[in-house]
Structures are given as structure tokens and as C-alpha cells.
C-alpha atoms as a PDB file:
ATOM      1  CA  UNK A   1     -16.128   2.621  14.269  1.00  0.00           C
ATOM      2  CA  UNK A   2     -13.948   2.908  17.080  1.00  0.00           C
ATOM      3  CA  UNK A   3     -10.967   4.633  15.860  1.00  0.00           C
ATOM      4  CA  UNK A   4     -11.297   8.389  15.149  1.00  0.00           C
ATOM      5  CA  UNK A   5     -12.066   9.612  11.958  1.00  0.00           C
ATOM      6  CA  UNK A   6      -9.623  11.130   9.254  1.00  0.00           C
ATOM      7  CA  UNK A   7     -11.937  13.835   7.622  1.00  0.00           C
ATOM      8  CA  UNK A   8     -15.818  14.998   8.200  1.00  0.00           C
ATOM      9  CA  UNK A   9     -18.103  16.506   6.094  1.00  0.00           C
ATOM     10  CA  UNK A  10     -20.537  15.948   3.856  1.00  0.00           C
ATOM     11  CA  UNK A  11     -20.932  13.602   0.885  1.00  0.00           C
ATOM     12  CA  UNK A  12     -23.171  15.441  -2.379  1.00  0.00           C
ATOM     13  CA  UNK A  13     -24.099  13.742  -5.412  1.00  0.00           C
ATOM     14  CA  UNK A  14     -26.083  16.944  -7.066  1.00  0.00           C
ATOM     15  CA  UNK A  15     -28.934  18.530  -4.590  1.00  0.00           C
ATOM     16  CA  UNK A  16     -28.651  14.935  -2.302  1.00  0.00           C
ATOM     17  CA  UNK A  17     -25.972  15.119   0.573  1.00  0.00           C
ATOM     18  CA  UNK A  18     -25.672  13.438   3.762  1.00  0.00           C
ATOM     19  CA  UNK A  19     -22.624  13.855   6.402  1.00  0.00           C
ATOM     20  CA  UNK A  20     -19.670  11.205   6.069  1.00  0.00           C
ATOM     21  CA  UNK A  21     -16.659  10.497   7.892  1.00  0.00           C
ATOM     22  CA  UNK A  22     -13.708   9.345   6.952  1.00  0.00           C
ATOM     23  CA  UNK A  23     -11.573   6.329   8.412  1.00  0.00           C
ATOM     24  CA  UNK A  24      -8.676   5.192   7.487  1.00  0.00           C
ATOM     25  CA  UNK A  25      -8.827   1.579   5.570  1.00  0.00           C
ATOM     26  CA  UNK A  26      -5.159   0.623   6.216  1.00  0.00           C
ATOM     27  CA  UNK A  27      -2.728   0.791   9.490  1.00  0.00           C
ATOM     28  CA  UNK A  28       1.012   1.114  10.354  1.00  0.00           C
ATOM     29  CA  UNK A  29      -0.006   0.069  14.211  1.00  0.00           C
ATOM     30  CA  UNK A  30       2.202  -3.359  13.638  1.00  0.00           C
ATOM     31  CA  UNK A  31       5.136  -1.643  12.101  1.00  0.00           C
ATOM     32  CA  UNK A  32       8.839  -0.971  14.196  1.00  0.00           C
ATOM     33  CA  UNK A  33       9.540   2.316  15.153  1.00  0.00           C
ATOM     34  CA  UNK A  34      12.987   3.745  16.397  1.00  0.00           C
ATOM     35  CA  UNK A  35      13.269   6.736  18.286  1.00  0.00           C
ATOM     36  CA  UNK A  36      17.214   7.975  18.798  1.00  0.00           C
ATOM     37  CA  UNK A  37      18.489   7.533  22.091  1.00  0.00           C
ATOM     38  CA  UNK A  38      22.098   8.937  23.926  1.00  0.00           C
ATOM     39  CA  UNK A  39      23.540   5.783  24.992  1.00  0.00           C
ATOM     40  CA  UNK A  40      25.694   7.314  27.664  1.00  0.00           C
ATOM     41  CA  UNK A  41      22.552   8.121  29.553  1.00  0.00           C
ATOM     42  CA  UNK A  42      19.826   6.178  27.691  1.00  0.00           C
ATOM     43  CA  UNK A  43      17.601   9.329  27.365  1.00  0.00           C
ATOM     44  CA  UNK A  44      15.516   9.863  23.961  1.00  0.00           C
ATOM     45  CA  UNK A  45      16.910  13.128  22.308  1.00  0.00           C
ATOM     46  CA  UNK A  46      14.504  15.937  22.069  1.00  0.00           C
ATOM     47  CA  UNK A  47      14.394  17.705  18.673  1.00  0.00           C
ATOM     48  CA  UNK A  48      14.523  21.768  19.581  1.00  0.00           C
ATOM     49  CA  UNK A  49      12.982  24.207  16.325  1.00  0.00           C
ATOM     50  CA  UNK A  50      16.558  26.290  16.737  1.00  0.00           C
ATOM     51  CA  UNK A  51      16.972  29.710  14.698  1.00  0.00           C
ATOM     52  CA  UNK A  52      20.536  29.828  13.845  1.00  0.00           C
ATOM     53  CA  UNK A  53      20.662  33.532  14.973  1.00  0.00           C
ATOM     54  CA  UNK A  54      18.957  34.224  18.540  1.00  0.00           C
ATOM     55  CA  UNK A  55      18.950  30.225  19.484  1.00  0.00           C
ATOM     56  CA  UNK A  56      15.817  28.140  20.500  1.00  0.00           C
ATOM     57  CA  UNK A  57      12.603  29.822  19.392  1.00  0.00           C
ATOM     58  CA  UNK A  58       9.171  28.575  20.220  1.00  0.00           C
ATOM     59  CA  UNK A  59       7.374  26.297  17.797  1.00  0.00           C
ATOM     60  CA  UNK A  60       3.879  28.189  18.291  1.00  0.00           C
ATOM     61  CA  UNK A  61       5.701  31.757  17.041  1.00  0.00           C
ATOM     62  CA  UNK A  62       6.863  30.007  13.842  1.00  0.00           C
ATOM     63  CA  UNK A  63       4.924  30.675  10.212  1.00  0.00           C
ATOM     64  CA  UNK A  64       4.888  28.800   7.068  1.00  0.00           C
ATOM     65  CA  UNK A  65       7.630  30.020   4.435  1.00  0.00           C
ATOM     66  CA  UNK A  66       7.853  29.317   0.986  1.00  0.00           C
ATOM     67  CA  UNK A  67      11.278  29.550  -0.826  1.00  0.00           C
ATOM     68  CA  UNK A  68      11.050  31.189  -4.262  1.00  0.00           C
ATOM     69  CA  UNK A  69      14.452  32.019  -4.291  1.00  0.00           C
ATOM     70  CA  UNK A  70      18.015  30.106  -2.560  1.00  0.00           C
ATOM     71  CA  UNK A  71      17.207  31.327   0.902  1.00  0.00           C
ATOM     72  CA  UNK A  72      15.187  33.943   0.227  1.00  0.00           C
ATOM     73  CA  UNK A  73      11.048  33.335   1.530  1.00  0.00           C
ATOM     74  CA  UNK A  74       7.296  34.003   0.829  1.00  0.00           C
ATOM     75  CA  UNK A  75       5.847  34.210   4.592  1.00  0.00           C
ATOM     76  CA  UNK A  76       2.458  32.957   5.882  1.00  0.00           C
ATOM     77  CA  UNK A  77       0.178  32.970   8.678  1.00  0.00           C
ATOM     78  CA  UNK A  78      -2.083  30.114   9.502  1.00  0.00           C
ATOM     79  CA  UNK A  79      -5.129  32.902   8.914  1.00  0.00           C
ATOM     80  CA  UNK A  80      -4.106  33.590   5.190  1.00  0.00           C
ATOM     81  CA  UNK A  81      -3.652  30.522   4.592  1.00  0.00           C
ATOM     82  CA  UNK A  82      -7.387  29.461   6.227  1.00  0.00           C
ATOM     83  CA  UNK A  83      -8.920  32.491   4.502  1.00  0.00           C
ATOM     84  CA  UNK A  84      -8.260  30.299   0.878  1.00  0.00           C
ATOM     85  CA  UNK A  85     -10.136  27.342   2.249  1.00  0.00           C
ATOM     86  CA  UNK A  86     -12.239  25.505  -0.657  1.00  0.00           C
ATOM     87  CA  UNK A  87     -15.511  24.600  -0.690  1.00  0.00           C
ATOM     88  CA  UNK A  88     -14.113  21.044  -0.680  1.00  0.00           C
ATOM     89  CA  UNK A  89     -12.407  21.323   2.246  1.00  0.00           C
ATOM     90  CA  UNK A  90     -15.804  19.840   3.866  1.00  0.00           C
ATOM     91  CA  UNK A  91     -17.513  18.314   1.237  1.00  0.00           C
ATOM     92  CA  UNK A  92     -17.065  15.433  -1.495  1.00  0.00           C
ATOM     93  CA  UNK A  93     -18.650  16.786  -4.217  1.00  0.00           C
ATOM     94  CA  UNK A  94     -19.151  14.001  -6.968  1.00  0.00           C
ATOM     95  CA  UNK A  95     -18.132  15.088 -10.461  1.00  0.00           C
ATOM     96  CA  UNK A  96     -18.636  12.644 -12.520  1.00  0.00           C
ATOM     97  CA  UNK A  97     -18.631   9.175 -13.141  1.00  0.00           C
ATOM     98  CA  UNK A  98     -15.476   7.013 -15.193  1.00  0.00           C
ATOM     99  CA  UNK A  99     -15.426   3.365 -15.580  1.00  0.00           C
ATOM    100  CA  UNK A 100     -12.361   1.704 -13.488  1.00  0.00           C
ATOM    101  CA  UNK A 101     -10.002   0.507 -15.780  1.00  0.00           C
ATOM    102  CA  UNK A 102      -9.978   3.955 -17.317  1.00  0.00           C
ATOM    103  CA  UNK A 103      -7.733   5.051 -14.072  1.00  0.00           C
ATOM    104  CA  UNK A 104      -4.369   4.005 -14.280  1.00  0.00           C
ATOM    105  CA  UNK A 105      -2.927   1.753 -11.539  1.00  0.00           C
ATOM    106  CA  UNK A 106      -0.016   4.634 -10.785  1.00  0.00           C
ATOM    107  CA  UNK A 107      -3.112   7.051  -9.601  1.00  0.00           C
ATOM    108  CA  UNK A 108      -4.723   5.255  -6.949  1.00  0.00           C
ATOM    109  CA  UNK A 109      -3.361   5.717  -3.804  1.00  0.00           C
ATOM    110  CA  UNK A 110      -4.800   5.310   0.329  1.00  0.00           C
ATOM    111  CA  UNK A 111      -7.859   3.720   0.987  1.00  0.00           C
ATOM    112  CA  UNK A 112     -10.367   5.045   3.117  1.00  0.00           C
ATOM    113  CA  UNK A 113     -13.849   4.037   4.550  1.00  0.00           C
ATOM    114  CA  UNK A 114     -16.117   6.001   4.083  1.00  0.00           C
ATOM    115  CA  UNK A 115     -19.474   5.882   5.913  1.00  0.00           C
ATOM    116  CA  UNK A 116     -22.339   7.862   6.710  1.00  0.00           C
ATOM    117  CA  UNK A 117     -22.045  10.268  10.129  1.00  0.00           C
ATOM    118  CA  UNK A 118     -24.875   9.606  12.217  1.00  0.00           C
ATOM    119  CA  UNK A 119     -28.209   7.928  11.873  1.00  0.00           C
ATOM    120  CA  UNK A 120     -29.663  10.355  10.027  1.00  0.00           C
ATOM    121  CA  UNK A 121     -27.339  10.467   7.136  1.00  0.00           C
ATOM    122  CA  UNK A 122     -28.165   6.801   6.362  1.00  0.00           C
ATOM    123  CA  UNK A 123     -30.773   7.135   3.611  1.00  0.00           C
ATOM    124  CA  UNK A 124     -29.426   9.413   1.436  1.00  0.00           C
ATOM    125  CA  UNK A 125     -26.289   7.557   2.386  1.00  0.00           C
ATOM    126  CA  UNK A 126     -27.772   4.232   0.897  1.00  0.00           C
ATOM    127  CA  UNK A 127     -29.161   5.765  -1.930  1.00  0.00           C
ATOM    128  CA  UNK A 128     -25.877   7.318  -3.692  1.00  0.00           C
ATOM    129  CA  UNK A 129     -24.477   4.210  -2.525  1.00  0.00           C
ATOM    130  CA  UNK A 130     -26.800   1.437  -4.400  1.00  0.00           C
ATOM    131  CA  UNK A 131     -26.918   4.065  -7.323  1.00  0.00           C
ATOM    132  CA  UNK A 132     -22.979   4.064  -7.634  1.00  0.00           C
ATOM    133  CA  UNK A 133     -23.603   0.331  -7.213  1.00  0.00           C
ATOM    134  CA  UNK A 134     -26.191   0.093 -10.175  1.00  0.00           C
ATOM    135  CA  UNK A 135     -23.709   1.656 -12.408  1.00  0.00           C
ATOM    136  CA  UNK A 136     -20.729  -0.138 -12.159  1.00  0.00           C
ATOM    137  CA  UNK A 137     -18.597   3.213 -12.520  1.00  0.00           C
ATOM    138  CA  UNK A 138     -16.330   4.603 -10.237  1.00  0.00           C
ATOM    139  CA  UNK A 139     -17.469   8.058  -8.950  1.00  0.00           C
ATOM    140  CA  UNK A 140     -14.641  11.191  -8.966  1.00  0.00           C
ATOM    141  CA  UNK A 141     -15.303  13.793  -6.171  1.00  0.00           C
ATOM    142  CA  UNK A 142     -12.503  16.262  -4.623  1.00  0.00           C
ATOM    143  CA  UNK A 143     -11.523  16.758  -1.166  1.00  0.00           C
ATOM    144  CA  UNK A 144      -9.323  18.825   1.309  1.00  0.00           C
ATOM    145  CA  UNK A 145      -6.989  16.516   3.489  1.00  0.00           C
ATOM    146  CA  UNK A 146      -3.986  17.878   5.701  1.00  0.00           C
ATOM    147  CA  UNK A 147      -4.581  21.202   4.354  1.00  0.00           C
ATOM    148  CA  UNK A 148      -4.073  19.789   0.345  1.00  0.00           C
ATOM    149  CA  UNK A 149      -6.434  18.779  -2.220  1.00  0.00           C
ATOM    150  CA  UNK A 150      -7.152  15.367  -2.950  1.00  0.00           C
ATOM    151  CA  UNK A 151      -9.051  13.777  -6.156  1.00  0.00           C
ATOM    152  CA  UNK A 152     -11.066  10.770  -4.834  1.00  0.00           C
ATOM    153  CA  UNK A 153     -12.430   7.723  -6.783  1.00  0.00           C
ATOM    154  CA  UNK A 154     -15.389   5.688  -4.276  1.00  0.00           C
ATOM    155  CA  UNK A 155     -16.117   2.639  -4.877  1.00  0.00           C
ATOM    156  CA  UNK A 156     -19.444   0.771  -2.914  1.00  0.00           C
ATOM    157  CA  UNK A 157     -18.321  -1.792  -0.631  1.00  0.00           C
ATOM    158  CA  UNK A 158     -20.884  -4.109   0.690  1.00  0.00           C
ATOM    159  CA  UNK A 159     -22.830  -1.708   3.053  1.00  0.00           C
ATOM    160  CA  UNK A 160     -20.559   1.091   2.434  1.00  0.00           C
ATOM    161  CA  UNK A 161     -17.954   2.950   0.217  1.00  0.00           C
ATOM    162  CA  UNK A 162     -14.112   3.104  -0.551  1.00  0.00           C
ATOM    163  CA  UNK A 163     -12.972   5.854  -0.845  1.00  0.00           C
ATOM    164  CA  UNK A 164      -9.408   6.147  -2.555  1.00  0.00           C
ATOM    165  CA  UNK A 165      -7.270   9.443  -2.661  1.00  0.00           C
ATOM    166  CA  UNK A 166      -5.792   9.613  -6.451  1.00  0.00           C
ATOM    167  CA  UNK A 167      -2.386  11.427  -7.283  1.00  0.00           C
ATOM    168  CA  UNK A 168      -2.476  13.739  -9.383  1.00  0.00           C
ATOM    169  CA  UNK A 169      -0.941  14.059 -12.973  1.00  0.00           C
ATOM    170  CA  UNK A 170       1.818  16.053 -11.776  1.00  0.00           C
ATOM    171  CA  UNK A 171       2.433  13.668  -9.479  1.00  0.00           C
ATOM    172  CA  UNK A 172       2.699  10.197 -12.002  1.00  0.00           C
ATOM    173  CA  UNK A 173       5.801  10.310 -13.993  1.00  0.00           C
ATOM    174  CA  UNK A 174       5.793   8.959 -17.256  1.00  0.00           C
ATOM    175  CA  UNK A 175       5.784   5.798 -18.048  1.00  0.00           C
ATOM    176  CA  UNK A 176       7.702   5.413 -21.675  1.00  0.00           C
ATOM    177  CA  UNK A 177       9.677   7.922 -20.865  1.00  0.00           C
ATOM    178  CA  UNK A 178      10.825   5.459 -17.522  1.00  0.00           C
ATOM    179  CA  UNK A 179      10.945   2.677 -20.795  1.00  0.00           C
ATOM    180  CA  UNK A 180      12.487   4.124 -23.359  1.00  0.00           C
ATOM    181  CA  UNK A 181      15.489   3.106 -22.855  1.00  0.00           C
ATOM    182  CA  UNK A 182      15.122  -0.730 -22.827  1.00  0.00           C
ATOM    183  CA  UNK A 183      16.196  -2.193 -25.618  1.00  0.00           C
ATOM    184  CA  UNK A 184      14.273  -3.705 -28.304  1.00  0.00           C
ATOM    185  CA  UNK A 185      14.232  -7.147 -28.433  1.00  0.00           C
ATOM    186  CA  UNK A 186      12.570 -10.341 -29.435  1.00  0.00           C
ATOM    187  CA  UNK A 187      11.506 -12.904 -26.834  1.00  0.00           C
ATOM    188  CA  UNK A 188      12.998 -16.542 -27.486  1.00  0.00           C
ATOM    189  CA  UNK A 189       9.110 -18.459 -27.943  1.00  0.00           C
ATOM    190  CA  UNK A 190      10.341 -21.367 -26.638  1.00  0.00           C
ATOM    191  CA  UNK A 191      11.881 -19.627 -23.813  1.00  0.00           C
ATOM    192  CA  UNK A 192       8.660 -17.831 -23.582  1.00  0.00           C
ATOM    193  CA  UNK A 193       6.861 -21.065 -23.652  1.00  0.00           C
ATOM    194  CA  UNK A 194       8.706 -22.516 -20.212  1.00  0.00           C
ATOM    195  CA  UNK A 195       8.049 -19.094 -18.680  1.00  0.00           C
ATOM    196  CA  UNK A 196       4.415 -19.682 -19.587  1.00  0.00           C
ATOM    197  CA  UNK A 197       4.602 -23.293 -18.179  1.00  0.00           C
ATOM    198  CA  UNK A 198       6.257 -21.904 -14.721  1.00  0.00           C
ATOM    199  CA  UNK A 199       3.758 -19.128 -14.110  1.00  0.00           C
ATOM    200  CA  UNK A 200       1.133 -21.522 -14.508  1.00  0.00           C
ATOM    201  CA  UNK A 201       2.548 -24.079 -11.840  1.00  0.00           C
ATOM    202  CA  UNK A 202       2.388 -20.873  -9.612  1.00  0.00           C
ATOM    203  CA  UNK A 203      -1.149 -19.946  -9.729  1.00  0.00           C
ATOM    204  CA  UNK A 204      -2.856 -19.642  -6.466  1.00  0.00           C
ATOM    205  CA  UNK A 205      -5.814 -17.988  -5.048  1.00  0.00           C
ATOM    206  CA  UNK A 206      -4.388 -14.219  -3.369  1.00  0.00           C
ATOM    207  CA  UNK A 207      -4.212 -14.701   0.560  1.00  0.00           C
ATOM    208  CA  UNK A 208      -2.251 -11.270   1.855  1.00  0.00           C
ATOM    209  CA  UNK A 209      -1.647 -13.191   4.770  1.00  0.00           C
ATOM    210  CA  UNK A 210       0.958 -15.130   3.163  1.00  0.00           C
ATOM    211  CA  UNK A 211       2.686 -12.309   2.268  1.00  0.00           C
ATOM    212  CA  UNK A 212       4.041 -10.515   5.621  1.00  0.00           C
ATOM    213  CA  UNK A 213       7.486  -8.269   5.628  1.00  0.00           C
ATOM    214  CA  UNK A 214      10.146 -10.032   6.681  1.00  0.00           C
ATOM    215  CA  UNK A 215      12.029  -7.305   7.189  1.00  0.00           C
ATOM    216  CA  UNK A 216      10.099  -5.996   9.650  1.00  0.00           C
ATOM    217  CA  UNK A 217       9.699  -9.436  11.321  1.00  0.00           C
ATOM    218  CA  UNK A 218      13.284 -10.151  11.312  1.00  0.00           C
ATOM    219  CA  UNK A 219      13.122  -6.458  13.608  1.00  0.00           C
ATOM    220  CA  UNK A 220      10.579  -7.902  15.848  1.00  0.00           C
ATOM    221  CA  UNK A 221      12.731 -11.260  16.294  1.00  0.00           C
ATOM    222  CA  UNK A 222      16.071  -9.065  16.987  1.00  0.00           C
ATOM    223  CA  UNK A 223      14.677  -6.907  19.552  1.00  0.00           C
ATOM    224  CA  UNK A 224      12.888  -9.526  21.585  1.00  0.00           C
ATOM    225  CA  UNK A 225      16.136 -11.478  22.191  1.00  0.00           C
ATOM    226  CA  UNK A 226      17.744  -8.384  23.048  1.00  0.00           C
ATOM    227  CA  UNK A 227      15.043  -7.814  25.562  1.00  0.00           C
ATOM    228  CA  UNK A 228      15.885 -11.398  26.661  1.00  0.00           C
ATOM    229  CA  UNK A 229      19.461 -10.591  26.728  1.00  0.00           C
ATOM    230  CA  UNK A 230      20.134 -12.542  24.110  1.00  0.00           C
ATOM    231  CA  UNK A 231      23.351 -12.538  21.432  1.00  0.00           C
ATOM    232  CA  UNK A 232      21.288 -11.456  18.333  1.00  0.00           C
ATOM    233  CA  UNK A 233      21.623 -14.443  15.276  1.00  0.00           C
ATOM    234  CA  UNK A 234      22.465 -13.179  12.207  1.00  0.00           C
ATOM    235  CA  UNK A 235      20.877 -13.852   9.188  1.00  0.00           C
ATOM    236  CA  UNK A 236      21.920 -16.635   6.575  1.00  0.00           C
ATOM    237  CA  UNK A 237      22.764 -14.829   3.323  1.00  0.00           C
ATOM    238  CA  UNK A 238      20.479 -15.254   0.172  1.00  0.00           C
ATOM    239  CA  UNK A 239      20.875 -17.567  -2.384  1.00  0.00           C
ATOM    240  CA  UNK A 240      23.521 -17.009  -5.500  1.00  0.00           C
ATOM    241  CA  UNK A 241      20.340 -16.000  -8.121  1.00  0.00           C
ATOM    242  CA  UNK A 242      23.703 -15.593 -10.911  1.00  0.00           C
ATOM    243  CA  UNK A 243      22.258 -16.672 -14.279  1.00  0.00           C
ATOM    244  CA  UNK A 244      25.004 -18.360 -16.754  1.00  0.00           C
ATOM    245  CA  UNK A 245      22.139 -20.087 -18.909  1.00  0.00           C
ATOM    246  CA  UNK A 246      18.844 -18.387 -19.341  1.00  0.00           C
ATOM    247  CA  UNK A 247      17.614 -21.663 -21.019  1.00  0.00           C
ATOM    248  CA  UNK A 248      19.097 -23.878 -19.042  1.00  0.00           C
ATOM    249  CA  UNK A 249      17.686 -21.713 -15.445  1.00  0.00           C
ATOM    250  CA  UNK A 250      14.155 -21.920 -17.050  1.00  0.00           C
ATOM    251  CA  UNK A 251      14.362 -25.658 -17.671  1.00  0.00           C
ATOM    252  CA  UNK A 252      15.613 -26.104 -14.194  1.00  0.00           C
ATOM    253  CA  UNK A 253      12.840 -23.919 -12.723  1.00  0.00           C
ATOM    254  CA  UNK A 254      10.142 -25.760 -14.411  1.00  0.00           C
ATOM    255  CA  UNK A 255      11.456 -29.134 -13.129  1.00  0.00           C
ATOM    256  CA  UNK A 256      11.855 -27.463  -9.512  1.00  0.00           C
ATOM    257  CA  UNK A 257       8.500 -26.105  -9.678  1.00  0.00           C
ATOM    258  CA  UNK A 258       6.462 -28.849 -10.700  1.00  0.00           C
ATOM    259  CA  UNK A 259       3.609 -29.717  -8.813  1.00  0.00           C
ATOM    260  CA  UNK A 260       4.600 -32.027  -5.779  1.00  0.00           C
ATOM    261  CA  UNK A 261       1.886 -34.981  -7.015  1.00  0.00           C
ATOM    262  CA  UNK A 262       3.707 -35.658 -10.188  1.00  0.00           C
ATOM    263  CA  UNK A 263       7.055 -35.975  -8.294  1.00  0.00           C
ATOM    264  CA  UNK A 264       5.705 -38.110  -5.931  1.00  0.00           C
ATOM    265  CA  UNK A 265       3.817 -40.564  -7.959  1.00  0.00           C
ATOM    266  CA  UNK A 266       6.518 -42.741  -8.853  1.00  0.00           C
ATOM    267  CA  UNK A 267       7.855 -43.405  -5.059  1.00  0.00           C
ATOM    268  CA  UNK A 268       4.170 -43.942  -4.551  1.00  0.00           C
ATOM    269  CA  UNK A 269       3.925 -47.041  -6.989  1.00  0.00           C
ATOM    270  CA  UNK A 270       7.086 -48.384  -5.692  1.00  0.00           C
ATOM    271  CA  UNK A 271       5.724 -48.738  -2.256  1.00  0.00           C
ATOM    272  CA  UNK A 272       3.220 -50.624  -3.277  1.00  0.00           C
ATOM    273  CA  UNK A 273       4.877 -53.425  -4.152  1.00  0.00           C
ATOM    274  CA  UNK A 274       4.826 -56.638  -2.011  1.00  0.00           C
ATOM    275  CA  UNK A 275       7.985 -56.865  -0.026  1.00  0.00           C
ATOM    276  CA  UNK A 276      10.119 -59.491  -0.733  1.00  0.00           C
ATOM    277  CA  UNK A 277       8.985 -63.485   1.108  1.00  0.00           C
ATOM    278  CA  UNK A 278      12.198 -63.305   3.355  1.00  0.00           C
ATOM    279  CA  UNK A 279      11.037 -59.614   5.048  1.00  0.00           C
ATOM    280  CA  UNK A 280       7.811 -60.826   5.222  1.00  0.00           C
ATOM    281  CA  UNK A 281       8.454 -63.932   7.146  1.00  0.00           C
ATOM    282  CA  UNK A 282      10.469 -61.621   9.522  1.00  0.00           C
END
């Protein structure tokens, strides 16, 4: 791969290892970045690490601090904090082995590929790979990434693995705790029903590349007719979605929603009609 890798190390699955790298799966290349300017002179401000005491300070004689206390700090070095380094820092060390849908949807998090580091890390490469493959169960190892400790689930992919970082149950809030507030109540079944009807109407094949951010394009748009010189356009305002009749909205959905060929049938049958003897001698 051509882009550099997140994390190296090793990949173990009991006494069989082979060395891995890590690359990214997803990227934020396309995304709009600002960057603050002075618009008296047009110069991008420089961010200075200032101590409010003696003034600027050098970033390189700065340590980590840790507040335990309203201003008051735990201090440390880059050393002590190297000298706790984990075994895992350079190797994914497989655990165990859980079936997929036993990991909640709120744990997984980045993707990564993962593939094997060199030619000869191929075989042993391919074999934890087809035998993660021949189980059909997602395989738990831990890893060290930007100096914290990351549960990862891999998953083979064709001729290699993904590799997703999982949060960790600190991390997750609760979920009926987030819930328990809602109300109880009964859905209307033939409300239910329409709903049913309208989802189904919807049903497509996923294509991501249908779904782009419009936000950020609506960026893009702005600052290329600024580069042009351009009065930028604003945007039309969305559409009133006030609900007076939850029935009545459904009913009107399902209508809207229907699939163009039943709409259109009828027109179609009335063009084929002969046209009338007059039009035709025209």
C-alpha cells in the first residue's frame, strides 16, 4: 500500500505470529478544513504554548500533567510514561473468538486494514486468516495505538483482514437508561400498517455513493465562487416537515411515495388511443 502505515507489529494467534501493519480503512482527505486567518493582513495565526507566568515557553520543555485536583497536577516525563509500555503495544495478541452479533453496534468503531509486513509474513499470515475464515467468528486481540489501549475485533476480508478498534465499556453509555424516559405507548396498527407499506416502497440495494454530505459540498460550492469572485447564493430553506395529522401525513406519504410505474400507467393507456379523424387528417 502506498500510504504509510498506522501501527506495526506483529499479529499472534497462540505460538503462530507473523508481522502486520496497519492502514487506515477510511479517509478525511476530501473533507474542508479552515485554518484562522487576520484579515487585516491575511496571515494564518500561529498558536504559541504560553505559560501565564514567564510568557512563551518551548513546546519540547513541556511534560504531560494530570489534574487530580482544581489546578493542582500529577507530572510526567515521556520516559515514565514509555517505561509502562505493554506487551501489546507491538503485538495483536488474539484472545479469543465471539460470534458477531454478540458485539453491540455502539462498540465498533475505525476500520483498519490489516495486512501482513513483508513477504515473509505471508504464510502464517494466510493461515490465521482462512482459519478465522473457517470459523465464522470474529477474533478479539488488544493493541496499543497513540499511546492508549485499544480492543480489536478482525474480521477476514477477501485476501486480508479488518481490523476494527472497539470502545470500551466505559466508553458506551447505556442504552435504557438514554430510553427510559420515553413514554409508553401503543402503536396505532393501522398507522403501523402504512408505515410498513412506505418503508417497503423505499427499499433499495445500499450504494454509499448516493449518500455524500451536503454540508460539506455546499462548503466546496461556496468557496469556489469566492475564488471566482463570485456573490455567494444562499441556500433555499427546508421544507415545513410540521405534522397536524399523523394519519393523514402517512396516507399522504404513501401516495407520494408510490412507485413511479403505477402513477404512470394510466397516462400511458390514454396515449394510446387513436387521435381523433380531424387531427389525423391534419
Amino acid at each position: 500500500m502506498s500510504s504509510r502505515p498506522t501501527w506495526q507489529g506483529h499479529l499472534r494467534l497462540s505460538l503462530v505470529s507473523c508481522p502486520v501493519a496497519l492502514y487506515p480503512a477510511t479517509s478525511s482527505g476530501g473533507d474542508v478544513h479552515f485554518h484562522l486567518i487576520n484579515p487585516k493582513t491575511n496571515n494564518r495565526i500561529r498558536m504559541i504554548t504560553t505559560d501565564p507566568d514567564e510568557g512563551p515557553v518551548e513546546r519540547g520543555d513541556l511534560v504531560k500533567g494530570y489534574e487530580f485536583e482544581k489546578g493542582r497536577y500529577v507530572l510526567l516525563t515521556d520516559e515514565e510514561i514509555r517505561s509502562i509500555r505493554l506487551e501489546s503495544t507491538k503485538t495483536i495478541d488474539i484472545e479469543r473468538f465471539v460470534p458477531a452479533l454478540d458485539i453491540d453496534r455502539l462498540y465498533w468503531n475505525d476500520p483498519y486494514f490489516l495486512v501482513p509486513d513483508g513477504k515473509m509474513a505471508v504464510e502464517a499470515f494466510s493461515v490465521i486468516r482462512e482459519a478465522m475464515k473457517k470459523s465464522g467468528q470474529i477474533a478479539l486481540g488488544r493493541v496499543v495505538m497513540s499511546t492508549r489501549e485499544r480492543l480489536m475485533a478482525l474480521e477476514p476480508r477477501g485476501k486480508g483482514i479488518i481490523a476494527y478498534t472497539l470502545r470500551a465499556a466505559d466508553e458506551v453509555a447505556d442504552a435504557d437508561a438514554a430510553f427510559r424516559d420515553i413514554p409508553a405507548a401503543k402503536a396505532d396498527p393501522g398507522m403501523v400498517g402504512i408505515a410498513l407499506k412506505i418503508i417497503e416502497q423505499k427499499e433499495a440495494a445500499f450504494d454509499p455513493a448516493k449518500f455524500v454530505d451536503r454540508y460539506e459540498e455546499a462548503l466546496k460550492a461556496l468557496i469556489a465562487e469566492k475564488q471566482k469572485g463570485q456573490k455567494p447564493v444562499a441556500a433555499e430553506p427546508p421544507e415545513d416537515t410540521k405534522i397536524v395529522d399523523l394519519m393523514a401525513a402517512l396516507r399522504a406519504s404513501l401516495n407520494r411515495d408510490a412507485p413511479s410505474k403505477a402513477r404512470a400507467a394510466p397516462r400511458a393507456k390514454a396515449a394510446a388511443k387513436p387521435a381523433p379523424a380531424r387531427r389525423r387528417a391534419r
